[in-house]
C-alpha atoms as a PDB file:
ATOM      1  CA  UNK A   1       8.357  55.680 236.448  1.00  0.00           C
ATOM      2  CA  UNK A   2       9.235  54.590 239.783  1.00  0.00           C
ATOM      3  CA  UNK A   3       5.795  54.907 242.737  1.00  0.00           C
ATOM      4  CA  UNK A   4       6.051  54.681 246.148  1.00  0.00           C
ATOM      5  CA  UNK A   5       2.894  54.867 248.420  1.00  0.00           C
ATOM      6  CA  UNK A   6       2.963  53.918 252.052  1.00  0.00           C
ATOM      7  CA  UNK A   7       5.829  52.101 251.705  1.00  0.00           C
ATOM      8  CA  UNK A   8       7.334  50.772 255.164  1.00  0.00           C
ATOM      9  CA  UNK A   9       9.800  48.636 256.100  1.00  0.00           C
ATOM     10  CA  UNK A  10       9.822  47.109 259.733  1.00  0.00           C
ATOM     11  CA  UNK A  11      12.463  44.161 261.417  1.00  0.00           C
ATOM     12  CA  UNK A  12      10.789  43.308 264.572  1.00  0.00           C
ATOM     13  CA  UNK A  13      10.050  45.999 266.208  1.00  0.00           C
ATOM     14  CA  UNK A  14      12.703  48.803 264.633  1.00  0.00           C
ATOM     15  CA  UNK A  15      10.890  50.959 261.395  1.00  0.00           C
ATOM     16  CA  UNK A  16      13.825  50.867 258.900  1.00  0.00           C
ATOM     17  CA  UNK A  17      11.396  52.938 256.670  1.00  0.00           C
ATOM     18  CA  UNK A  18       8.122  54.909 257.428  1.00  0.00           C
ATOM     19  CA  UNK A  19       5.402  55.147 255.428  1.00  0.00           C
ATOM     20  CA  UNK A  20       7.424  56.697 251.903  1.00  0.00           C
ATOM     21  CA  UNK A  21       5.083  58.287 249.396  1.00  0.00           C
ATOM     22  CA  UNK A  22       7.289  58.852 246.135  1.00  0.00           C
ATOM     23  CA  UNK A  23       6.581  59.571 242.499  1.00  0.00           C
ATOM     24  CA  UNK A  24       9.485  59.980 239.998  1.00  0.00           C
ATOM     25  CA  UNK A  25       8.116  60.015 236.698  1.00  0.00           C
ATOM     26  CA  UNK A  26      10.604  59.324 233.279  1.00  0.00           C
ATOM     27  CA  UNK A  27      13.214  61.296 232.920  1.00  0.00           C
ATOM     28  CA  UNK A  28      13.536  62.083 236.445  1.00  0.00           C
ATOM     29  CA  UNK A  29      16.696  62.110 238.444  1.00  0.00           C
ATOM     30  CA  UNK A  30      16.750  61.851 242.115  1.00  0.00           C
ATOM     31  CA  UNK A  31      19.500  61.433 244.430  1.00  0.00           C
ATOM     32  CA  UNK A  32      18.769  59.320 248.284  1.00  0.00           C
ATOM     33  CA  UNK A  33      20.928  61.763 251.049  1.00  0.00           C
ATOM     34  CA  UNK A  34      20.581  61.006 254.261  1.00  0.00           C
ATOM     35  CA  UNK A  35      22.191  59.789 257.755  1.00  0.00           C
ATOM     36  CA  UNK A  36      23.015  56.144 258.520  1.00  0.00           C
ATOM     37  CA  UNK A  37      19.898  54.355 258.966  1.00  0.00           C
ATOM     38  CA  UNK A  38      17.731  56.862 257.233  1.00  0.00           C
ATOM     39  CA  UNK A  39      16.417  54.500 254.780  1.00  0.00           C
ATOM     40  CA  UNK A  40      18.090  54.644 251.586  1.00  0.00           C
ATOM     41  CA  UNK A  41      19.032  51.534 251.079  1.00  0.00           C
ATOM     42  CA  UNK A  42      16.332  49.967 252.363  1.00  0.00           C
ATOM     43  CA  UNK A  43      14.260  52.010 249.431  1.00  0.00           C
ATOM     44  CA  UNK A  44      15.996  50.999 246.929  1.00  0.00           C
ATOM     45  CA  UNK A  45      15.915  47.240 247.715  1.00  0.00           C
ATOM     46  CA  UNK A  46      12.492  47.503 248.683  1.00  0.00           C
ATOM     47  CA  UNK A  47      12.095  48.933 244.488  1.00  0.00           C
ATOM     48  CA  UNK A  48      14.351  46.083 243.786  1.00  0.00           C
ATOM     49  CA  UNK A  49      12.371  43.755 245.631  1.00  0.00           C
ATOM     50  CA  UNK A  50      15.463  42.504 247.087  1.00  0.00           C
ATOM     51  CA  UNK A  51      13.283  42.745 250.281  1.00  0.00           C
ATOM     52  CA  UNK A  52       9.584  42.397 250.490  1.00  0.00           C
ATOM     53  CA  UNK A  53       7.565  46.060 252.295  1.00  0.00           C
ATOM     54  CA  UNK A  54       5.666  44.947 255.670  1.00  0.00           C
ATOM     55  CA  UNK A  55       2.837  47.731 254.351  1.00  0.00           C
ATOM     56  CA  UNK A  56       2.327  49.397 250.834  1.00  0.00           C
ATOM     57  CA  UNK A  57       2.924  49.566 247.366  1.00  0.00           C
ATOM     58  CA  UNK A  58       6.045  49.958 245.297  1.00  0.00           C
ATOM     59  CA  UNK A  59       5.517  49.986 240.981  1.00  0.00           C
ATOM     60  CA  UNK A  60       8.187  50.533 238.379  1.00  0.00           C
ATOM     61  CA  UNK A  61       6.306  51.749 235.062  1.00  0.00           C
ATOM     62  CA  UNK A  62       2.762  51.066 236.715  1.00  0.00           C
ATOM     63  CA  UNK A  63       3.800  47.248 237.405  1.00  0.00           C
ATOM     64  CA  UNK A  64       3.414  46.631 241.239  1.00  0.00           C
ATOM     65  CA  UNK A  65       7.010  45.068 242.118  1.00  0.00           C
ATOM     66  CA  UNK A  66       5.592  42.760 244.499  1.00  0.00           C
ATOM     67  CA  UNK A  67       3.534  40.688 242.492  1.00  0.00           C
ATOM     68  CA  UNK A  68       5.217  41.436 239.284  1.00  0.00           C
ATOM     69  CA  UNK A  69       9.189  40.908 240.448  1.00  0.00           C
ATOM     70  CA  UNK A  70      10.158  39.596 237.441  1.00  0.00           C
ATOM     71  CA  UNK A  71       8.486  41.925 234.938  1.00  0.00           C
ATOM     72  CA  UNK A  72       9.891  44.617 236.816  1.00  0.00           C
ATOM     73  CA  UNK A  73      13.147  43.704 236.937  1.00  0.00           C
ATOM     74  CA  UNK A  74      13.645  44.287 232.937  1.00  0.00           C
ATOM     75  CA  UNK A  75      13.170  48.018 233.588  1.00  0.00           C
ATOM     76  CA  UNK A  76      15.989  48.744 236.505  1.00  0.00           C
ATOM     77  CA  UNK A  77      19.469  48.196 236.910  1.00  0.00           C
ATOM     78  CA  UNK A  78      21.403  47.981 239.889  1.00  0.00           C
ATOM     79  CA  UNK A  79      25.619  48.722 240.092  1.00  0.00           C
ATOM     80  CA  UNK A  80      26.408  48.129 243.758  1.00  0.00           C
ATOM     81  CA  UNK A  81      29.224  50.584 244.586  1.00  0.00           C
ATOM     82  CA  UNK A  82      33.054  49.724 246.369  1.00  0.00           C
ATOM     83  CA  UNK A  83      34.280  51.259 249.086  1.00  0.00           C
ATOM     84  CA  UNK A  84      36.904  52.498 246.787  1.00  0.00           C
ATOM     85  CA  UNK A  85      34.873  54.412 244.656  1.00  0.00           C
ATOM     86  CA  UNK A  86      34.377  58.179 245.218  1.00  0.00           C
ATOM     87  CA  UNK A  87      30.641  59.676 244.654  1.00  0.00           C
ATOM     88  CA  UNK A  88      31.689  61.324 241.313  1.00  0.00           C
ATOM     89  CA  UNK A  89      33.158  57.897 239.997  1.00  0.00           C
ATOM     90  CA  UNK A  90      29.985  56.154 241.304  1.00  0.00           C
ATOM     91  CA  UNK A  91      28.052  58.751 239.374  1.00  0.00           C
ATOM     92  CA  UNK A  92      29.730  58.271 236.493  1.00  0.00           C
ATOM     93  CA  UNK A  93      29.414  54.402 236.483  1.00  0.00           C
ATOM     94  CA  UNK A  94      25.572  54.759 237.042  1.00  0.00           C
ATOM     95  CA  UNK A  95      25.216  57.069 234.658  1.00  0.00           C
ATOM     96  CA  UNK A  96      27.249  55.654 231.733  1.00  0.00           C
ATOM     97  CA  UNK A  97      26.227  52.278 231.985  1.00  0.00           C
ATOM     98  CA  UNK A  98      22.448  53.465 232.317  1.00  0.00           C
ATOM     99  CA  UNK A  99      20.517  52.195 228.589  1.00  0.00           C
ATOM    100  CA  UNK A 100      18.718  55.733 228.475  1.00  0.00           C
ATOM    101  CA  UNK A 101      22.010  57.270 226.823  1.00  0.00           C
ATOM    102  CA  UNK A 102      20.370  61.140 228.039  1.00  0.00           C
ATOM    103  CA  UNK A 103      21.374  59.950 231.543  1.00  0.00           C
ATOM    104  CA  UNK A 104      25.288  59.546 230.583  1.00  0.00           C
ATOM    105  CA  UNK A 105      24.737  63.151 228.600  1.00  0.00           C
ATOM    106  CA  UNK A 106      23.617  65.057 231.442  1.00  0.00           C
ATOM    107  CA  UNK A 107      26.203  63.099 233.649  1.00  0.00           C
ATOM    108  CA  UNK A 108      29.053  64.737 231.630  1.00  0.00           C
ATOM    109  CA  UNK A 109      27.024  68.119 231.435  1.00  0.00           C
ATOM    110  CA  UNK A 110      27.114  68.043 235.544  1.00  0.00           C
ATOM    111  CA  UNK A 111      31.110  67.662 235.832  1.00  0.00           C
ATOM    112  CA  UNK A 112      31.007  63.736 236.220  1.00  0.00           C
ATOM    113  CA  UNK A 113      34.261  62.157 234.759  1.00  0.00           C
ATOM    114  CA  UNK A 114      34.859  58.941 234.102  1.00  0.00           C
ATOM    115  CA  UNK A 115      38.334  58.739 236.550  1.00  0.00           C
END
């Protein structure tokens, strides 16, 4: 389960991310869309704790990832993408490499290939 509440990001005086409330419980699958600068990568290293939140909470599986960043870490995996790849090959990766094996099922189920 990945739990946003409040989460914000500010550098200096810019707001890279505003105040996120977020809830995706197991077995979830979400997908970030948005512009350049909306946020989504800034979420997900905020979940990574790549980066720590100027205001609220972030918890994988009820562990708060800012004073837990190790525990946390053991539940989530991260596979940067290239510039090469194309979304569906990027989708693909994620989803095959993922340890839930149901993830890499419904991957194939939704037209992902592995090319």
């Amino acid at each position: 389960m990945l739990r946003a509440q409040g989460l914000t990001k500010q550098y200096g005086s810019h707001v890279a991310l505003d105040r996120l409330d977020l809830d995706i419980r197991a077995g979830d699958i979400y997908c970030l869309l948005g512009a350049n600068g909306a946020g989504k990568t800034t979420t997900i290293n905020l979940f990574l704790h790549f980066i720590a939140p100027s205001a609220g909470t972030v918890e994988i599986n009820g562990v708060d990832v800012t004073r837990h960043p190790l525990a946390t870490k053991q539940d989530v995996a991260y596979i940067p993408s290239t510039s090469r790849s194309t979304a569906r090959s990027r989708a693909w990766r994620t989803c095959a490499s993922s340890p839930a094996s149901r993830w890499a099922a419904r991957c194939r189920a939704n037209g992902c290939s592995s090319s």
